[in-house]
C-alpha atoms as a PDB file:
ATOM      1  CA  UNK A   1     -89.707  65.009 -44.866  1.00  0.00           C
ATOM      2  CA  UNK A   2     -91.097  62.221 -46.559  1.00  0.00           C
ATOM      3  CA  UNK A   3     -92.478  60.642 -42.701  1.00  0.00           C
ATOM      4  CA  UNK A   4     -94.192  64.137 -42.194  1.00  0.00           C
ATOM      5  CA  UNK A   5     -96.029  64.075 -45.190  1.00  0.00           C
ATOM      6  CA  UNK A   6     -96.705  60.375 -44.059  1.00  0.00           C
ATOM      7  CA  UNK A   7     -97.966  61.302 -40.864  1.00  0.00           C
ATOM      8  CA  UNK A   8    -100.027  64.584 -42.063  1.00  0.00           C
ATOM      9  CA  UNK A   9    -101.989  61.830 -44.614  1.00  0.00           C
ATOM     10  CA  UNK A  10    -102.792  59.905 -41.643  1.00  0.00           C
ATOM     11  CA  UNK A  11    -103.876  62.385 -39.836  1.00  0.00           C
ATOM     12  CA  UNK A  12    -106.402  63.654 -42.369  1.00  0.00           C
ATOM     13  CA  UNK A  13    -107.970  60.279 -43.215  1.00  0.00           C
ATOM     14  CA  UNK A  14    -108.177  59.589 -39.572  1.00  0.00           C
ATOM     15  CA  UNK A  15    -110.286  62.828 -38.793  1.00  0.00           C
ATOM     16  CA  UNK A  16    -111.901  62.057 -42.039  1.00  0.00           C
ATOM     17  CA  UNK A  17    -112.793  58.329 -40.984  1.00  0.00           C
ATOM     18  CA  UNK A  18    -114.128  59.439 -37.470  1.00  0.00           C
ATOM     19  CA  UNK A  19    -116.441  62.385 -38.810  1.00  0.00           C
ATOM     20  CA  UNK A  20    -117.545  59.496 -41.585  1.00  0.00           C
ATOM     21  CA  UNK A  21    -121.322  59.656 -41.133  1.00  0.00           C
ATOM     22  CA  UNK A  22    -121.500  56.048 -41.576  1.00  0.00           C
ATOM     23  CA  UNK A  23    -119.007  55.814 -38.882  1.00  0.00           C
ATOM     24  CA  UNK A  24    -120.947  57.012 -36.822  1.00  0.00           C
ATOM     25  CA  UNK A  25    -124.153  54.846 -38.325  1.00  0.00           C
ATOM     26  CA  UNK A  26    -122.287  51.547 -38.034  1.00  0.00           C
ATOM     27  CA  UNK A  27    -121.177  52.355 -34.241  1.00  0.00           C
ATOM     28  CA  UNK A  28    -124.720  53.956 -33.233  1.00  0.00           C
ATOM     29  CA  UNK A  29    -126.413  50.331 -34.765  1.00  0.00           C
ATOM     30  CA  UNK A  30    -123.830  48.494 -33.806  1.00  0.00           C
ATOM     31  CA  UNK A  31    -122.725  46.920 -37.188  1.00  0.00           C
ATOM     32  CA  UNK A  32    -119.260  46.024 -37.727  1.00  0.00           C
ATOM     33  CA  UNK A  33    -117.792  48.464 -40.106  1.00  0.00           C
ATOM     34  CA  UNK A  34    -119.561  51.089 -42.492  1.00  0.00           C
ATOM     35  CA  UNK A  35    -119.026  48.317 -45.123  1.00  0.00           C
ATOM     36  CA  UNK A  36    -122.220  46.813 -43.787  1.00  0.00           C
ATOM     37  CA  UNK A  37    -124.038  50.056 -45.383  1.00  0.00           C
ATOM     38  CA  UNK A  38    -122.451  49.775 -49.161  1.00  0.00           C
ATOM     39  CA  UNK A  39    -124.031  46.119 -49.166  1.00  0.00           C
ATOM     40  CA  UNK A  40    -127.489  47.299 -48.051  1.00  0.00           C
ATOM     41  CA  UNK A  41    -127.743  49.779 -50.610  1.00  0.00           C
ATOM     42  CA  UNK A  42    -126.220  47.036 -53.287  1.00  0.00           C
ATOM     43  CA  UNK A  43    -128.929  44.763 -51.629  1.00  0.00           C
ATOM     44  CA  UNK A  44    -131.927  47.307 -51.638  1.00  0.00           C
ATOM     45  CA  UNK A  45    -131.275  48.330 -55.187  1.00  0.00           C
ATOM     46  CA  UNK A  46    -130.590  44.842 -56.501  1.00  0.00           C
ATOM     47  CA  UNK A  47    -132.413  42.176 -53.859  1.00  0.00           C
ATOM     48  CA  UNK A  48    -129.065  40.454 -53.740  1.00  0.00           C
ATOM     49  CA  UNK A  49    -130.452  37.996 -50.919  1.00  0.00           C
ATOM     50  CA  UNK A  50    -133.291  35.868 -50.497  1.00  0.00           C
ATOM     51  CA  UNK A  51    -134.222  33.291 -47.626  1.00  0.00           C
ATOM     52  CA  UNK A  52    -132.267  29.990 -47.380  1.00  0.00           C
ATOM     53  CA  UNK A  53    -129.450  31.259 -50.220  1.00  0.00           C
ATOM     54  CA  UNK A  54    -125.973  29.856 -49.621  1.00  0.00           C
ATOM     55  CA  UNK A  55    -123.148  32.591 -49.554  1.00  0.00           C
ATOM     56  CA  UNK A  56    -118.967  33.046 -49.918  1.00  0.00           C
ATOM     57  CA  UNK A  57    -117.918  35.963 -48.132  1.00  0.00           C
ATOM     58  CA  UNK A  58    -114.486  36.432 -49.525  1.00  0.00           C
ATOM     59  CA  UNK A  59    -112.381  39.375 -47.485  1.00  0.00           C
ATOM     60  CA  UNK A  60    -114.866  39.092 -44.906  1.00  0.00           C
ATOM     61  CA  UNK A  61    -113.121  40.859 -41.592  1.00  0.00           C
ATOM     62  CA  UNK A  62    -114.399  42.646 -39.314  1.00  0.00           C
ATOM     63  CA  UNK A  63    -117.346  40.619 -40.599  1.00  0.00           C
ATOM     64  CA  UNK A  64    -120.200  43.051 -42.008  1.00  0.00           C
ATOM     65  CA  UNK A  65    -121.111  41.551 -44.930  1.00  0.00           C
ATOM     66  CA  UNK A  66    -121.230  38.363 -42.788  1.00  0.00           C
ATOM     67  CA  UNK A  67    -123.561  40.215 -40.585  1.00  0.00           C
ATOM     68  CA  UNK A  68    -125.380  41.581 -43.267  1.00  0.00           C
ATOM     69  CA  UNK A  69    -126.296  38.459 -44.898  1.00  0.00           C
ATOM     70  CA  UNK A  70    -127.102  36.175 -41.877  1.00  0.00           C
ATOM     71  CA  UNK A  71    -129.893  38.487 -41.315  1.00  0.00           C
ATOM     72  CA  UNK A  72    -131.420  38.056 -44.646  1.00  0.00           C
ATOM     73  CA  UNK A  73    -130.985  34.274 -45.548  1.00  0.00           C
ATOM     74  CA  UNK A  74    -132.143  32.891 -42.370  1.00  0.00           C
ATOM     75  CA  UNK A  75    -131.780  29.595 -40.931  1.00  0.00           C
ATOM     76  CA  UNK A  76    -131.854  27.391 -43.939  1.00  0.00           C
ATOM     77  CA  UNK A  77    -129.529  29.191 -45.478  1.00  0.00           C
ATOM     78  CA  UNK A  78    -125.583  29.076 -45.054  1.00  0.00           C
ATOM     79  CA  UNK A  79    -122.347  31.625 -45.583  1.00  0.00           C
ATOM     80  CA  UNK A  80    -118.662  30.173 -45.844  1.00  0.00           C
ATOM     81  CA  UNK A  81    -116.330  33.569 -45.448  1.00  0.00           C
ATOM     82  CA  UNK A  82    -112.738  33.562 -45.576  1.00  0.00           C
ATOM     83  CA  UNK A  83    -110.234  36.296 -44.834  1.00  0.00           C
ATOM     84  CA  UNK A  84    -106.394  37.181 -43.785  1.00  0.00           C
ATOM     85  CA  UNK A  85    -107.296  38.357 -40.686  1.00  0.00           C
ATOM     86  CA  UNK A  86    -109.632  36.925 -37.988  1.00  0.00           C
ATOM     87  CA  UNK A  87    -113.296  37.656 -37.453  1.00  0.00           C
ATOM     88  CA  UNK A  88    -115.689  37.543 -34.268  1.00  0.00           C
ATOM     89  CA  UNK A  89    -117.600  34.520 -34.450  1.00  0.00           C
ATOM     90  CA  UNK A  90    -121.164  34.848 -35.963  1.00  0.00           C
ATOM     91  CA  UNK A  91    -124.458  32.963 -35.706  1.00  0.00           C
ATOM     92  CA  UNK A  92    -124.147  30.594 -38.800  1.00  0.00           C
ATOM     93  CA  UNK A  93    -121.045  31.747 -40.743  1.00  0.00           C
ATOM     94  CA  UNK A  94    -118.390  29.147 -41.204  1.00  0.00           C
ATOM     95  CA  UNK A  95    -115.258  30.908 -41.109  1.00  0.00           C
ATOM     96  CA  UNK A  96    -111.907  30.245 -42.443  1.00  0.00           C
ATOM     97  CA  UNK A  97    -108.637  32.180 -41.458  1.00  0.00           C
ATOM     98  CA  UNK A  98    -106.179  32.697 -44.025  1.00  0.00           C
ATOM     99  CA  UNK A  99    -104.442  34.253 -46.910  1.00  0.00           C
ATOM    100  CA  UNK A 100    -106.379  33.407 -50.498  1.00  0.00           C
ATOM    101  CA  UNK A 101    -103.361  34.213 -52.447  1.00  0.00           C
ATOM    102  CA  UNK A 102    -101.611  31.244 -51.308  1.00  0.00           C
ATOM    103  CA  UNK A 103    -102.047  28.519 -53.527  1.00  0.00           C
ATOM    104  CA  UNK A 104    -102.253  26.072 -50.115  1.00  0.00           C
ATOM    105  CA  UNK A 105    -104.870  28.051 -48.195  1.00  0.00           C
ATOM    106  CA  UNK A 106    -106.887  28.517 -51.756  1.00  0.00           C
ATOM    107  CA  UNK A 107    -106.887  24.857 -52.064  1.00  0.00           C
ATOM    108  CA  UNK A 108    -108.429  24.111 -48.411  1.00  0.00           C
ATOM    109  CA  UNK A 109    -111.382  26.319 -49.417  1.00  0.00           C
ATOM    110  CA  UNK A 110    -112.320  25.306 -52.695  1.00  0.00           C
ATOM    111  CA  UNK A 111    -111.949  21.478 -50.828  1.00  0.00           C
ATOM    112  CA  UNK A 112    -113.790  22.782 -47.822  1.00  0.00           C
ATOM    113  CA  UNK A 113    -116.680  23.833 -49.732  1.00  0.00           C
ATOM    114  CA  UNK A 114    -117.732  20.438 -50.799  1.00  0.00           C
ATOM    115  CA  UNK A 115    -119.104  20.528 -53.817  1.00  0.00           C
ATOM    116  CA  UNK A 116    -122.101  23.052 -52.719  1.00  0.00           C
ATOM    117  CA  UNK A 117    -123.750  24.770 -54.587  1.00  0.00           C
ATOM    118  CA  UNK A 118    -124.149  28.566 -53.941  1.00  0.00           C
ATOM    119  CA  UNK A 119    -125.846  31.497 -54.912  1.00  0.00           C
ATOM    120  CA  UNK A 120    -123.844  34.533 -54.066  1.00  0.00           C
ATOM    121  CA  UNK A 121    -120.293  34.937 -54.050  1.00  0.00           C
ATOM    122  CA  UNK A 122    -119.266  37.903 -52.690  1.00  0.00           C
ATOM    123  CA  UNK A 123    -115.644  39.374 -52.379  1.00  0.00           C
ATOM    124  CA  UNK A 124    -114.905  42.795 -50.510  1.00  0.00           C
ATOM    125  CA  UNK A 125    -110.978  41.374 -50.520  1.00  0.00           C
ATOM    126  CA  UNK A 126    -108.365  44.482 -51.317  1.00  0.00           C
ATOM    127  CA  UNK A 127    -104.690  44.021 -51.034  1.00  0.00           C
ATOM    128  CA  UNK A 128    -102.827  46.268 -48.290  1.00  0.00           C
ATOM    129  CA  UNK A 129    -102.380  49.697 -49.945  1.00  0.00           C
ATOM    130  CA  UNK A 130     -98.941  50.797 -50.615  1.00  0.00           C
ATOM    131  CA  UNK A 131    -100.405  53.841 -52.171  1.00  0.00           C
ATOM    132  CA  UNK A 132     -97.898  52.831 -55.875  1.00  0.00           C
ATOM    133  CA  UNK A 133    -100.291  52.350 -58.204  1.00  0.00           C
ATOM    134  CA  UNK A 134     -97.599  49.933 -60.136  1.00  0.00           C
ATOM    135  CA  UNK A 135     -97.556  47.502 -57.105  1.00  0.00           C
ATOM    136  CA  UNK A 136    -101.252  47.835 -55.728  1.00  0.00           C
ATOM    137  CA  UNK A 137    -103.271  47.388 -58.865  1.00  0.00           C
ATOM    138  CA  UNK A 138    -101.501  44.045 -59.649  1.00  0.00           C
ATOM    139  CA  UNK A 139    -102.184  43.025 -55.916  1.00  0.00           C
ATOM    140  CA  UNK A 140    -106.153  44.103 -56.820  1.00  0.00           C
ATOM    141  CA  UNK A 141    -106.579  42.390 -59.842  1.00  0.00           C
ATOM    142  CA  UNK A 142    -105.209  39.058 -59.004  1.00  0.00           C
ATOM    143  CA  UNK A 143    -107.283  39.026 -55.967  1.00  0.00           C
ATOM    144  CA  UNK A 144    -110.471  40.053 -58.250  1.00  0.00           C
ATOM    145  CA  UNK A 145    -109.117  37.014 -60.276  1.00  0.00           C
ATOM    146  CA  UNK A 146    -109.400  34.314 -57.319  1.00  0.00           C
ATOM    147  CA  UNK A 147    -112.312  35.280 -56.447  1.00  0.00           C
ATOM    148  CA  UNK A 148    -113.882  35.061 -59.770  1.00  0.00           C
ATOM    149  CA  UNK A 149    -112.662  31.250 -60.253  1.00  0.00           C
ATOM    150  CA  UNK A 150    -114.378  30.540 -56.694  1.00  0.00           C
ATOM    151  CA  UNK A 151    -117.334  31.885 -58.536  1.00  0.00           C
ATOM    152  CA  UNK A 152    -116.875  29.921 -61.796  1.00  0.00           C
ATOM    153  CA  UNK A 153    -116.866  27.005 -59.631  1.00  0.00           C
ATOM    154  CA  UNK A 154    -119.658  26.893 -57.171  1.00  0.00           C
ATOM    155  CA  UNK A 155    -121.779  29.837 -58.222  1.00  0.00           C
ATOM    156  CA  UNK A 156    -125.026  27.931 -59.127  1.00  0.00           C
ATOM    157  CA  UNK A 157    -127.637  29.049 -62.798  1.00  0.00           C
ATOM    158  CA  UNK A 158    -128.253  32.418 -61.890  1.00  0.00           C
ATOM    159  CA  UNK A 159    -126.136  32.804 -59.291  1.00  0.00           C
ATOM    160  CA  UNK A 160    -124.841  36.299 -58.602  1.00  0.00           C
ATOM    161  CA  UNK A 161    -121.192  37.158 -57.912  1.00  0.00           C
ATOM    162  CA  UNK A 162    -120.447  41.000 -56.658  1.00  0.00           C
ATOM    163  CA  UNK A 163    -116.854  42.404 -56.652  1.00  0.00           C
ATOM    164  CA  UNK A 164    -115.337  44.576 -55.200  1.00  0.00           C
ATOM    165  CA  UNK A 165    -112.192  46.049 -57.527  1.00  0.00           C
ATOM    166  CA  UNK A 166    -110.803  49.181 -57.931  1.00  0.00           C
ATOM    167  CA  UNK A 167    -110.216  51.481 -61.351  1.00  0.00           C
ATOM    168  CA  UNK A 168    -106.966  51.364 -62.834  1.00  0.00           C
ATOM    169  CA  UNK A 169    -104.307  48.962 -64.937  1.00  0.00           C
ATOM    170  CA  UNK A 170    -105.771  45.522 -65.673  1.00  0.00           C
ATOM    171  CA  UNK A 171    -109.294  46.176 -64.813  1.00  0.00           C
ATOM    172  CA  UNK A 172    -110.320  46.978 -68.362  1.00  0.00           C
ATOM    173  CA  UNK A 173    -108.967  43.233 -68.936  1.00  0.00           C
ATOM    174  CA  UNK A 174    -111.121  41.522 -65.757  1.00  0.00           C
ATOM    175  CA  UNK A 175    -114.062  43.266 -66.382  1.00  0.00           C
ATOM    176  CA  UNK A 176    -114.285  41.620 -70.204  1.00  0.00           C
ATOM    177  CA  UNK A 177    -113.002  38.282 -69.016  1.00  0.00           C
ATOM    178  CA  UNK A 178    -116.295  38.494 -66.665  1.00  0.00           C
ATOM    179  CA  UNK A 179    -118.789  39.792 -69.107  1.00  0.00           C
ATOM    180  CA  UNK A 180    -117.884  36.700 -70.990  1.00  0.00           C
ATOM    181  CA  UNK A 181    -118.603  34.147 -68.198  1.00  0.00           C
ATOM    182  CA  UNK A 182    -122.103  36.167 -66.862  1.00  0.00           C
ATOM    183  CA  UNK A 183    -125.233  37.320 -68.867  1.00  0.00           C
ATOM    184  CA  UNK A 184    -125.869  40.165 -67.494  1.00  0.00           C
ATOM    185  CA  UNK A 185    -122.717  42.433 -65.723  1.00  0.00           C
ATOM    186  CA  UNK A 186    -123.255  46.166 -64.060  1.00  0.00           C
ATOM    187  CA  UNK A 187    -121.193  48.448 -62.629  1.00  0.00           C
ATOM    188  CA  UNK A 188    -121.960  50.038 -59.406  1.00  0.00           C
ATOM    189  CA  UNK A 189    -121.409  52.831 -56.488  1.00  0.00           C
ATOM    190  CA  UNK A 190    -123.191  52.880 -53.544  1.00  0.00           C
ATOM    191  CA  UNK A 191    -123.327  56.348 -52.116  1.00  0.00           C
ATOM    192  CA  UNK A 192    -121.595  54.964 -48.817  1.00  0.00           C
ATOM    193  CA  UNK A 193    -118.697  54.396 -51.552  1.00  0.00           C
ATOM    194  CA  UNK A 194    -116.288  57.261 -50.266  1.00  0.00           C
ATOM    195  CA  UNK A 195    -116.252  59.935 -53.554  1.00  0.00           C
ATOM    196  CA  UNK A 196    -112.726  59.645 -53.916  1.00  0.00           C
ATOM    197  CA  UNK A 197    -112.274  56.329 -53.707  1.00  0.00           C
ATOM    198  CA  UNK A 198    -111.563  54.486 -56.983  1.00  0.00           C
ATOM    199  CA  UNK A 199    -113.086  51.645 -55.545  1.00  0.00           C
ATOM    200  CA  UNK A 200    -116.206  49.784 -57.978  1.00  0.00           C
ATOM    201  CA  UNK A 201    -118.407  47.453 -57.491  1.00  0.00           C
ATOM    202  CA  UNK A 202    -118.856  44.856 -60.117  1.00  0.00           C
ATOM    203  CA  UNK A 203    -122.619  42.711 -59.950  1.00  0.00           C
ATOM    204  CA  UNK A 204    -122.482  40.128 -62.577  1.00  0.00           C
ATOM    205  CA  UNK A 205    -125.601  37.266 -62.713  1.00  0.00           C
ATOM    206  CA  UNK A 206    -124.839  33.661 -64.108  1.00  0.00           C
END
C-alpha cells in the first residue's frame, strides 16, 4: 500500500515536472535546468552580477547557476562550484566533485580556494528529500550552515551571499545567526519558485 502511494506521488510530480513551463523554457533555450530561471529573476531584481566578479557555486549540478553566471562576469572574472554529483564541463568554472558535508572534502575547498577573495557566494545545495520533516530539515540547515562559513571566509566588503534554504525547524535560528554577520538580509521568491515548495531564498550583503 504504502509503494502505491509511493509510486502515485511520483507519478504526479513527474507529469507535473514535464508540463513545468520552465521545463519547457530551459529545454527550448537550452539551459541546464529551470534553476537557471530562479537566478535570473534573483539577478534582474537584485543585479547580483557584475563583470570580472569572482563566484562559489555551492550545489552547483547540472550546472545552471554556473551557466548563468559565466555569462555575466566575463572573462576576468572567475566561479569555483562544488557539488555531490558531477557537472558538464563549462567555459571558466573550476569544478570540484564531492560531498561538502564531509569534513575532508570541506577542507580541500576552503584550501583550494587560496585565499581569494570573492564576491558572491552562492549555494542552491539541498539534502536528498526523505519527505520526514524530522530528518530533512536537519540535513537543510546544516548544509545552509557550511555554506554560510564559506561565506564568512572569502566573501569580500560587500560581498553578497544568496541561499537557498527551506521553511521549517532551525531556520528561524540560521536566519538570525545571518542577520548578525550581514547589513542588510532579504527574503525572497522568485516566481519560477514552484508555489508549494517551502523552498526560500535568503540574499544577505556584507
Amino acid at each position: 500500500m504504502i509503494f502505491k502511494k509511493r509510486k502515485k506521488s511520483s507519478n504526479r510530480w513527474l507529469l507535473e515536472h514535464f508540463n513545468d513551463k520552465y521545463v519547457k523554457e530551459a529545454k527550448k533555450n537550452k539551459v541546464r535546468s529551470r534553476a537557471w530561471f530562479k537566478l535570473e529573476e534573483l539577478d534582474n531584481n537584485h543585479q547580483l552580477f557584475k563583470i570580472g566578479m569572482n563566484v562559489i557555486d555551492l550545489g552547483a549540478a547540472p550546472g545552471s547557476w554556473s551557466q548563468y553566471a559565466s555569462t555575466k562576469i566575463g572573462k576576468t572574472g572567475c566561479i569555483t562550484a562544488c557539488d555531490i554529483l558531477p557537472i558538464k564541463p563549462i567555459n571558466g568554472v573550476n569544478f570540484f566533485q564531492g560531498d561538502i558535508s564531509e569534513k575532508k572534502i570541506f577542507n580541500l575547498i576552503i584550501n583550494s580556494l587560496n585565499n581569494i577573495q570573492y564576491h558572491l557566494v552562492m549555494s542552491d545545495m539541498a539534502p536528498n528529500i526523505t519527505g520526514k520533516v524530522s530528518i530533512d530539515m536537519p540535513r537543510v540547515i546544516n548544509l545552509s550552515k557550511l555554506a554560510l562559513k564559506i561565506s564568512d571566509i572569502f566573501l569580500s566588503k560587500n560581498g553578497i551571499f544568496l541561499l537557498k534554504s527551506f521553511q521549517g525547524e532551525g531556520f528561524s535560528e540560521l536566519y538570525k545567526k545571518i542577520t548578525k554577520l550581514f547589513k542588510k538580509v532579504k527574503i525572497c521568491k522568485p516566481k519560477s519558485s514552484r508555489t508549494r515548495s517551502r523552498e526560500i531564498f535568503i540574499l544577505a550583503i556584507r
